[in-house]
C-alpha atoms as a PDB file:
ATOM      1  CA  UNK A   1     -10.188 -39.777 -17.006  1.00  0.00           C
ATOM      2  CA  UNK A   2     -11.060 -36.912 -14.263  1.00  0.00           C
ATOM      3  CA  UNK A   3      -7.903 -35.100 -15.156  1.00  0.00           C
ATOM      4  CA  UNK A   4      -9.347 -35.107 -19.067  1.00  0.00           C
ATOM      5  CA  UNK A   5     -12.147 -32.905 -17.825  1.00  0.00           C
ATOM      6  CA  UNK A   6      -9.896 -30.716 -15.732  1.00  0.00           C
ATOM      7  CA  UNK A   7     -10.505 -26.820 -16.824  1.00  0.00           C
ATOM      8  CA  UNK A   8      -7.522 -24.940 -16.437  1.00  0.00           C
ATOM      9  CA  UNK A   9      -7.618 -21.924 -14.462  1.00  0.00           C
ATOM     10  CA  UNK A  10      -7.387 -18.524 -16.054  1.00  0.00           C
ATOM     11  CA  UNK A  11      -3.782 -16.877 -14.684  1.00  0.00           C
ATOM     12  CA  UNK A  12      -4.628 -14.046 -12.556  1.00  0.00           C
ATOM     13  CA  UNK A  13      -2.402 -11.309 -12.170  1.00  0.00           C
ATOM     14  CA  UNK A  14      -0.847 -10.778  -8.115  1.00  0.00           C
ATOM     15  CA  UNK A  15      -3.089  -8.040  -6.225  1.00  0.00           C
ATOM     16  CA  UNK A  16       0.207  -7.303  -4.056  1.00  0.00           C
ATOM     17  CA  UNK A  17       2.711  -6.344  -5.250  1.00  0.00           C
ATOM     18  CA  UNK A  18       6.061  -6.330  -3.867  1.00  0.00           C
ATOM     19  CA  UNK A  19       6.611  -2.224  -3.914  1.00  0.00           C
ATOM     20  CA  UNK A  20       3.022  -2.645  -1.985  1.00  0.00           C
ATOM     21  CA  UNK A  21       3.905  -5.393  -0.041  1.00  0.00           C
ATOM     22  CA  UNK A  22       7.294  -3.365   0.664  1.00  0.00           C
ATOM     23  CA  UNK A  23       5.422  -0.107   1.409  1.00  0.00           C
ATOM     24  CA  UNK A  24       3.266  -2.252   3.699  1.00  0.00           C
ATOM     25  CA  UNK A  25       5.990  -3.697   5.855  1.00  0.00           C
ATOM     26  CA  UNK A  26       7.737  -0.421   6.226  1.00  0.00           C
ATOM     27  CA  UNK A  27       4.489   1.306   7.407  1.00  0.00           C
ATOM     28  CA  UNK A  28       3.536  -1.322   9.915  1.00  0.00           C
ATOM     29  CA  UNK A  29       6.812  -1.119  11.854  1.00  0.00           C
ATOM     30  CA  UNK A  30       7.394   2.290  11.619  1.00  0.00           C
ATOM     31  CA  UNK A  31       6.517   3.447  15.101  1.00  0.00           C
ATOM     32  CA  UNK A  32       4.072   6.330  15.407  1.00  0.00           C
ATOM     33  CA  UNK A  33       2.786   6.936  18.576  1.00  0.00           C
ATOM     34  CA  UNK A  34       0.397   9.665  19.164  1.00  0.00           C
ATOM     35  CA  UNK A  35       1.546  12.793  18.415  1.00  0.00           C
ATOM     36  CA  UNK A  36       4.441  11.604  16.331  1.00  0.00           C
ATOM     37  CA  UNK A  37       2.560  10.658  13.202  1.00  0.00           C
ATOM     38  CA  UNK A  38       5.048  12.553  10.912  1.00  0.00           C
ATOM     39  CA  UNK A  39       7.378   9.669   9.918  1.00  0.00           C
ATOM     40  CA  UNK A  40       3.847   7.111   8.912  1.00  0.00           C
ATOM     41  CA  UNK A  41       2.638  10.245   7.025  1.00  0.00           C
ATOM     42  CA  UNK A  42       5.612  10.496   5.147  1.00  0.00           C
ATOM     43  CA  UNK A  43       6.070   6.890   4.058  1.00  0.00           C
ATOM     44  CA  UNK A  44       2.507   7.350   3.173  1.00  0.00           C
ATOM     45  CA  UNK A  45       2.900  10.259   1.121  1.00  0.00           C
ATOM     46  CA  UNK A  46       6.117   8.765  -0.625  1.00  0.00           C
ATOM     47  CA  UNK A  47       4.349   6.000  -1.474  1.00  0.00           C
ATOM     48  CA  UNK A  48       0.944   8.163  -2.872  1.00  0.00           C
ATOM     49  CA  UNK A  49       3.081  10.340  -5.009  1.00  0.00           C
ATOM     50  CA  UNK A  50       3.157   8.286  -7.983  1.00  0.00           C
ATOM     51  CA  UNK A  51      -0.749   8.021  -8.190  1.00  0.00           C
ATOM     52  CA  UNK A  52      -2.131  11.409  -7.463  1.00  0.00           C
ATOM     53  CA  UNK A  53      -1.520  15.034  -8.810  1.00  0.00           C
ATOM     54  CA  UNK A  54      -1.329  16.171  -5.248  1.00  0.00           C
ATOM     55  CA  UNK A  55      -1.072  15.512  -1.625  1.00  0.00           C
ATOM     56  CA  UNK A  56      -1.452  17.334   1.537  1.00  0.00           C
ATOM     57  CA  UNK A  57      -1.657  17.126   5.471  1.00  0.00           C
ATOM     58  CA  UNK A  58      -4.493  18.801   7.156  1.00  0.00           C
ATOM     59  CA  UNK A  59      -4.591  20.916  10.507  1.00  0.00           C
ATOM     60  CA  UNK A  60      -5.466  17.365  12.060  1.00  0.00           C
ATOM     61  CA  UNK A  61      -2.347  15.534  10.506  1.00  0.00           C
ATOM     62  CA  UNK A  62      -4.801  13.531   7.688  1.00  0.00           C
ATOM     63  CA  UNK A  63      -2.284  12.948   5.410  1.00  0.00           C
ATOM     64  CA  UNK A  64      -4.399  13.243   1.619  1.00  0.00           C
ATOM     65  CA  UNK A  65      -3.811  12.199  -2.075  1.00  0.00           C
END
């Protein structure tokens, strides 16, 4: 009788995806010690392109989207 007054749960759609979850992995062991940031900006950037008219890197290496 409990399972008659079960609600079922709406389906809710993955926050991660797995081109994020991809992205994520490749950015977390991609070593970039100080002063080498160049390679985690670009896997950054790679990834940004797709969602933003434009990117850039800054004098201080802030890579932007």
């Amino acid at each position: 009788m409990a399972e008659k007054n079960k609600k079922k749960e709406p389906k809710h759609d993955a926050v991660v995806t797995k081109d994020s979850l991809s992205f994520f992995e490749k950015y977390i062991n991609n070593a970039s010690p100080t002063g080498f940031e160049w390679e985690g900006q670009r896997l950054w950037l790679d990834y940004l392109k797709p969602y933003v008219d434009d990117t850039f890197v800054d004098n201080y290496g802030t890579a932007v989207g």
